[in-house]
N, C-alpha and C. Protein backbone atom coordinates (compact mmCIF):
# COMPACT_ATOMS: atom_id res chain seq x y z
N UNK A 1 56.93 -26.88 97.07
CA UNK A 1 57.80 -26.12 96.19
C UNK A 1 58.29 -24.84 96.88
N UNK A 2 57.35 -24.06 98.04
CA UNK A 2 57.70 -23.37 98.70
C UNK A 2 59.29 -23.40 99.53
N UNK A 3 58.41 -24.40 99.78
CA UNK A 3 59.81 -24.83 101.20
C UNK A 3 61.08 -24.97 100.37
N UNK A 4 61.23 -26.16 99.69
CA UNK A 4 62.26 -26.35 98.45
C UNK A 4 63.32 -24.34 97.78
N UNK A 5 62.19 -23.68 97.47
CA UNK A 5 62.68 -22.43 97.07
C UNK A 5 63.21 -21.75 98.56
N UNK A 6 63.20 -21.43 99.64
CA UNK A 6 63.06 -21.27 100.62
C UNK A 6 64.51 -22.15 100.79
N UNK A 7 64.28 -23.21 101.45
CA UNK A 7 65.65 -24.21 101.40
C UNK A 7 66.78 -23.42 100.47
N UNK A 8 66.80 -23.58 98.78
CA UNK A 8 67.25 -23.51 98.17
C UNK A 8 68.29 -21.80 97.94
N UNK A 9 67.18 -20.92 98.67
CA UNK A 9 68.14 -19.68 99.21
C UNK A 9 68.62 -19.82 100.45
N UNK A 10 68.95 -20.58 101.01
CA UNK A 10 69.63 -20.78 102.28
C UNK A 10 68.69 -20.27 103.83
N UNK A 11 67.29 -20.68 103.48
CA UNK A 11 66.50 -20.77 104.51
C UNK A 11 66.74 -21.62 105.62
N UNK A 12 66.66 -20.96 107.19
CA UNK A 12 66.27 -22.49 107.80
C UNK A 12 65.56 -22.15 108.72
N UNK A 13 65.10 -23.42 109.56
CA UNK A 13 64.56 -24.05 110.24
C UNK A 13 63.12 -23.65 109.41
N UNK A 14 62.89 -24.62 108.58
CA UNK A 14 61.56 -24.68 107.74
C UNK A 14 60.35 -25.60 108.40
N UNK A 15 58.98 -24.94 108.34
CA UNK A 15 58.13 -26.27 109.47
C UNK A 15 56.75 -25.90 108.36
N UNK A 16 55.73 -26.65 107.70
CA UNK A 16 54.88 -26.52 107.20
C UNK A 16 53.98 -27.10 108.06
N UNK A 17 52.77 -26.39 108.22
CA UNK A 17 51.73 -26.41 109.71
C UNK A 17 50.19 -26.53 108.47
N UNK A 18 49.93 -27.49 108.73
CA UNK A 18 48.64 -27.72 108.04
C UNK A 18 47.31 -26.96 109.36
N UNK A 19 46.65 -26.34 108.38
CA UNK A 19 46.06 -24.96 109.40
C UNK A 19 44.65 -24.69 108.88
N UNK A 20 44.49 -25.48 107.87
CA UNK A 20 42.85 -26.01 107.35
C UNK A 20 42.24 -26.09 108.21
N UNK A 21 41.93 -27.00 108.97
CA UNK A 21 40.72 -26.88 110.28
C UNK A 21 40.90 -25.78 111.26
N UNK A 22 41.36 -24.80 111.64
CA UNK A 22 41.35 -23.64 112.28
C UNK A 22 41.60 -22.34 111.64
N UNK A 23 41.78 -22.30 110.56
CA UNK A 23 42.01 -21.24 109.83
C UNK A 23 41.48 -20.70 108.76
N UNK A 24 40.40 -20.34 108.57
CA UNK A 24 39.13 -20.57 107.17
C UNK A 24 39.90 -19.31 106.06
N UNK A 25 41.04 -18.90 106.46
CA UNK A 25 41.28 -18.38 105.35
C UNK A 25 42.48 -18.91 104.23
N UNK A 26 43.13 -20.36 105.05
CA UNK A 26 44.28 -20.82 104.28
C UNK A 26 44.39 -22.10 105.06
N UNK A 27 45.16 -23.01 104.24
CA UNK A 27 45.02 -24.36 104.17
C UNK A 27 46.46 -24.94 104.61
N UNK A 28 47.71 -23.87 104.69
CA UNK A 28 48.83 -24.52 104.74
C UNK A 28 49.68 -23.21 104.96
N UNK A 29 50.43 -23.35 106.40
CA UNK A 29 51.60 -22.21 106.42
C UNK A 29 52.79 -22.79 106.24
N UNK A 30 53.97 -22.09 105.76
CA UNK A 30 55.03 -22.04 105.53
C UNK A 30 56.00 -21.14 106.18
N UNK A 31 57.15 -21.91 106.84
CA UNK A 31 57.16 -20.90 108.33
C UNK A 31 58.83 -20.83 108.12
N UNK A 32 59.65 -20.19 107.71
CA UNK A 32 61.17 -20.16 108.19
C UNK A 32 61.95 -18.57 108.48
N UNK A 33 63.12 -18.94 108.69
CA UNK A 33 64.20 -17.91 109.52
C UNK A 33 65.06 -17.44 108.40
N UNK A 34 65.30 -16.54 107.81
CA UNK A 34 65.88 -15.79 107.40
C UNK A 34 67.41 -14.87 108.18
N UNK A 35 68.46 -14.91 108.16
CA UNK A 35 69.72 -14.62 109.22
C UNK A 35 69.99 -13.19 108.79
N UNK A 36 68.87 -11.91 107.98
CA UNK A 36 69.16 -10.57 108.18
C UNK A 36 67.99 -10.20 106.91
N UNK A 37 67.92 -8.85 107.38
CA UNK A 37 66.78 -8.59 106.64
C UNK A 37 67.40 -8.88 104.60
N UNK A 38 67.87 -8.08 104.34
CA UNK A 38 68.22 -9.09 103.20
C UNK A 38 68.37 -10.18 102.59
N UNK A 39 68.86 -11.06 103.63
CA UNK A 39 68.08 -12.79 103.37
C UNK A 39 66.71 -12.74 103.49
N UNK A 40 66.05 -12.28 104.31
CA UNK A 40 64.74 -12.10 104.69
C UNK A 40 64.04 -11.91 103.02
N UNK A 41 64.19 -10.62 102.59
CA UNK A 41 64.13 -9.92 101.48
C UNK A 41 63.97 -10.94 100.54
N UNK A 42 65.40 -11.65 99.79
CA UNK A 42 65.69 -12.43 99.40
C UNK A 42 64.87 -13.79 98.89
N UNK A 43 64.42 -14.52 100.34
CA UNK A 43 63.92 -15.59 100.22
C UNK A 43 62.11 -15.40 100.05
N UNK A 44 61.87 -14.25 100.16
CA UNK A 44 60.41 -13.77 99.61
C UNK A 44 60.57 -13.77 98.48
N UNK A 45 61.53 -13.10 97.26
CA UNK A 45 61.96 -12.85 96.02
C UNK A 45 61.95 -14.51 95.51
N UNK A 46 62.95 -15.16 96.21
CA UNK A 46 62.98 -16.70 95.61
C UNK A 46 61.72 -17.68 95.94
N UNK A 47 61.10 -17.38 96.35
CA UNK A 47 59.68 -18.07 96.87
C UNK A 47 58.65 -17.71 95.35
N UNK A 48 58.60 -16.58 95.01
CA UNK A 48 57.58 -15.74 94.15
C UNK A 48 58.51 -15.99 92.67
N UNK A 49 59.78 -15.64 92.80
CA UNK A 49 60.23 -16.44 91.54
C UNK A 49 59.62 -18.12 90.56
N UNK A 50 60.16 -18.90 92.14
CA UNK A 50 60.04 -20.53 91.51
C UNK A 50 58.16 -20.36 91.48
N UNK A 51 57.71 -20.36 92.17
CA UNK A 51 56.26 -20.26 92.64
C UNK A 51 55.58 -19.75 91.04
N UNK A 52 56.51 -18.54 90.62
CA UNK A 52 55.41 -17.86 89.30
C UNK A 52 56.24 -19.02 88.01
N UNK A 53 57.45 -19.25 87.95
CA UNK A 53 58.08 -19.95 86.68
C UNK A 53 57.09 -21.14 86.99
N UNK A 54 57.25 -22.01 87.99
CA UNK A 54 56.95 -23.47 88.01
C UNK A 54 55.19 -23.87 87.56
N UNK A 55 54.73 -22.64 88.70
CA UNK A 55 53.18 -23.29 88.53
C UNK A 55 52.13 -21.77 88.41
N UNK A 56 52.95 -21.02 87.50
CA UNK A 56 52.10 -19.76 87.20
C UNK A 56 51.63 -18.98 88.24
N UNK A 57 52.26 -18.75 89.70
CA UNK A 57 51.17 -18.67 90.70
C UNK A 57 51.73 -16.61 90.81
N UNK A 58 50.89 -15.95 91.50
CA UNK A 58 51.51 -14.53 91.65
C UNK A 58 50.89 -14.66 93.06
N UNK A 59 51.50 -14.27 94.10
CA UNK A 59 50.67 -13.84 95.49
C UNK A 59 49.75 -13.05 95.43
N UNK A 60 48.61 -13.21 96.07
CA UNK A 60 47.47 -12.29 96.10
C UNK A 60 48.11 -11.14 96.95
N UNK A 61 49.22 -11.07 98.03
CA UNK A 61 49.89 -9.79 98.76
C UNK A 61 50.97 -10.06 99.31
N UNK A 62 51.66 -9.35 99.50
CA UNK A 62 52.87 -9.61 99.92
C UNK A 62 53.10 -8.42 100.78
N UNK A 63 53.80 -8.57 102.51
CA UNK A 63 53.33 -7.43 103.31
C UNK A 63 54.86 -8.41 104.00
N UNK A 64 55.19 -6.46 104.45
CA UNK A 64 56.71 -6.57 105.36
C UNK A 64 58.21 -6.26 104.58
N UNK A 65 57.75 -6.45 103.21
CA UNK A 65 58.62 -6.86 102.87
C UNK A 65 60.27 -5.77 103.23
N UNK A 66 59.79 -4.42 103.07
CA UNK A 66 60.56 -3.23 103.72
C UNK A 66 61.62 -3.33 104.80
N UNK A 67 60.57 -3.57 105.64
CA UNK A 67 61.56 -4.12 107.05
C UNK A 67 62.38 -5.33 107.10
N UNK A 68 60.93 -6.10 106.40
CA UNK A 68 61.51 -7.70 106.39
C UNK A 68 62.30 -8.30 108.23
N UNK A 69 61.58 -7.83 109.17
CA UNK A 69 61.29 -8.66 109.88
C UNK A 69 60.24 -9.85 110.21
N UNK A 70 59.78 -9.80 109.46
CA UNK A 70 58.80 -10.85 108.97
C UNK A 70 57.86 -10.48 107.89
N UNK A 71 58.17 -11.22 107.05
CA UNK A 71 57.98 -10.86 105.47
C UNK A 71 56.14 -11.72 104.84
N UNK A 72 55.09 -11.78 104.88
CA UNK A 72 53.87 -12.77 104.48
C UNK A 72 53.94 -12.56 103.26
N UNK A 73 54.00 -13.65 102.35
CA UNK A 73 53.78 -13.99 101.21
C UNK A 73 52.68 -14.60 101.26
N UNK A 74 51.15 -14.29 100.59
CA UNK A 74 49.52 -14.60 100.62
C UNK A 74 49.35 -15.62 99.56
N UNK A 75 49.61 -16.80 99.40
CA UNK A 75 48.80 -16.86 97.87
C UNK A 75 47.76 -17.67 98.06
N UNK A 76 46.75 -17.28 99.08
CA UNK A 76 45.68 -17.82 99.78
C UNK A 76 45.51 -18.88 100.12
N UNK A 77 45.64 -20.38 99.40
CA UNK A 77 45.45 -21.77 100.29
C UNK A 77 46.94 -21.84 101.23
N UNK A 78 47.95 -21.19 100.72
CA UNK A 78 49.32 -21.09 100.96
C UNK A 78 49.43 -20.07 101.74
N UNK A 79 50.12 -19.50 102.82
CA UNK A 79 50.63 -18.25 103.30
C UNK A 79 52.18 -18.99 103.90
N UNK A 80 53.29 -17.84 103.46
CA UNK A 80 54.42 -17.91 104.19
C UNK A 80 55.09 -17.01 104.61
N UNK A 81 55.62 -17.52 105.86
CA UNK A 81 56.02 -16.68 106.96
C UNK A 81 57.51 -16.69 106.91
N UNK A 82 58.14 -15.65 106.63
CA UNK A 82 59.52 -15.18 106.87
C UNK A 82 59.81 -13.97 107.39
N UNK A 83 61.05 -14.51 108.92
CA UNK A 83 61.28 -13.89 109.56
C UNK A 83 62.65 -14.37 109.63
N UNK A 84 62.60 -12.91 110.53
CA UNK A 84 64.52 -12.75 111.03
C UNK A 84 63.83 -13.50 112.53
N UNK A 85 65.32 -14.00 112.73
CA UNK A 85 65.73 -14.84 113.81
C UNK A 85 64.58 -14.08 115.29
N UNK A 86 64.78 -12.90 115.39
CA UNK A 86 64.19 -12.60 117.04
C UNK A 86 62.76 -12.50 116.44
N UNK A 87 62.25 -12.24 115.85
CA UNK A 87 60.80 -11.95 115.12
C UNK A 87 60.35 -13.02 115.33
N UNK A 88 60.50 -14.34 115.03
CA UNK A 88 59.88 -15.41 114.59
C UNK A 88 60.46 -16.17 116.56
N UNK A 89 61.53 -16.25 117.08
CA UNK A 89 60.74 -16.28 118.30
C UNK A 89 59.98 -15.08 119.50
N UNK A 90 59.79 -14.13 118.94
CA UNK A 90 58.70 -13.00 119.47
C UNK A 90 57.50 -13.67 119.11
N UNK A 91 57.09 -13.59 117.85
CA UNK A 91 55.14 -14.16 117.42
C UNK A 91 55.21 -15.70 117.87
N UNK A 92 56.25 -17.01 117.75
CA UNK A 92 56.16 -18.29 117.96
C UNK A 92 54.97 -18.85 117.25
N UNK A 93 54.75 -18.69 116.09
CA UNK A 93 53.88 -18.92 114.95
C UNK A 93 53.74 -20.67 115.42
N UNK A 94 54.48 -21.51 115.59
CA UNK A 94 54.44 -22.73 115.75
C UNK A 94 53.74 -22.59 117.10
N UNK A 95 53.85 -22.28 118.18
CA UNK A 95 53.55 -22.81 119.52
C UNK A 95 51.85 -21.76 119.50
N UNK A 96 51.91 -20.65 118.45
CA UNK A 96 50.10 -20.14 118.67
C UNK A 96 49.28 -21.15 117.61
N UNK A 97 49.89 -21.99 116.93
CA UNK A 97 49.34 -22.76 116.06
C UNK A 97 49.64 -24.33 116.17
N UNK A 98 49.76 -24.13 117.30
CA UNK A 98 50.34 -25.32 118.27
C UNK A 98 49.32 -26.81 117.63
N UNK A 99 47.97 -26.56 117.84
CA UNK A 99 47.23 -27.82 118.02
C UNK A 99 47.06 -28.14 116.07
N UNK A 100 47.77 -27.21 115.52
CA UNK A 100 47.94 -27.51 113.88
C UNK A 100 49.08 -28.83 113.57
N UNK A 101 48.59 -30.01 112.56
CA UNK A 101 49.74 -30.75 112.22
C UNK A 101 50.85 -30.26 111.14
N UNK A 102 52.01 -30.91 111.27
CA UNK A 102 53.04 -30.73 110.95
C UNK A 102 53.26 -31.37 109.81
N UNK A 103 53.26 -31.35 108.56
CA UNK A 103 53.23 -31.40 107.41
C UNK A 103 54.58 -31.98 106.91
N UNK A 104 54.97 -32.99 106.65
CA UNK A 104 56.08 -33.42 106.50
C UNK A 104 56.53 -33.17 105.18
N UNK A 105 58.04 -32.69 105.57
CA UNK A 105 58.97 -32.05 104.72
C UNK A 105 59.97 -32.38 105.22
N UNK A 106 61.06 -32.63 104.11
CA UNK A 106 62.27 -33.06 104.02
C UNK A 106 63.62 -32.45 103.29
N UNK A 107 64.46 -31.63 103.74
CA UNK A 107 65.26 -31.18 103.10
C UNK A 107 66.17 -32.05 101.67
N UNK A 108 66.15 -31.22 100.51
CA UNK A 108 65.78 -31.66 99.28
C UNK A 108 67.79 -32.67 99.38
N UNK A 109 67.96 -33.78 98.74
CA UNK A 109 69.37 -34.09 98.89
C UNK A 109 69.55 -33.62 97.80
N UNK A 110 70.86 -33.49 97.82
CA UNK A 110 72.13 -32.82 96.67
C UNK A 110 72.24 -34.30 95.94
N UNK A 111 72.39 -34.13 94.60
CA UNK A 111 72.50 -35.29 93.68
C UNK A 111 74.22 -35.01 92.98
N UNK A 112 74.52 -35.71 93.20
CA UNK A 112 76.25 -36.04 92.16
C UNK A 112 75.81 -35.56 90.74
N UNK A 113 74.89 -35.32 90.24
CA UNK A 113 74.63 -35.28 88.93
C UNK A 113 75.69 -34.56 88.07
């Protein structure tokens, strides 16, 4: 539902890294690019929106959000990572969490409805 909200504000390059066996404090990251700190901003806001309507959830912290060069949204089995474009290849969250699997996700299709 992350990713989906995320997607749904015009997130990209979205990668969910299952991080359970190396990470004893969370079970699943959520990793995308944001194209300026206000999208940045933004897609933290739409993450914590759908996240609290859908399934009651509130983040245990939310850190960055100011700068919003890379924004952590905590909600402990969950953490997501939003960054602006040079941020996110500066840390390379994917390649230090390299030996983590890749959690398959699929960008949501548009329905004629």
């Amino acid at each position: 539902m992350a990713a989906d909200a995320i997607f749904d504000a015009k997130g990209r390059d979205i990668v969910l890294l299952d991080v359970e066996e190396s990470f004893f404090l969370s079970d699943v990251f959520v990793i995308a690019t944001g194209t300026s700190r206000p999208h940045v901003q933004a897609l933290a806001e739409r993450v914590e929106e759908k996240l609290k309507l859908n399934l009651e959830m509130k983040p245990l912290r939310v850190e960055g959000s100011s700068e919003a060069e890379w924004v952590l949204v905590d909600y402990g089995d969950i953490i997501i990572h939003l960054f602006q474009e040079s941020a996110r290849e500066f840390y390379s969250l994917e390649r230090l969490w390299g030996d983590s699997e890749r959690i398959g996700w699929e960008e949501p299709v548009a329905s004629d409805g």
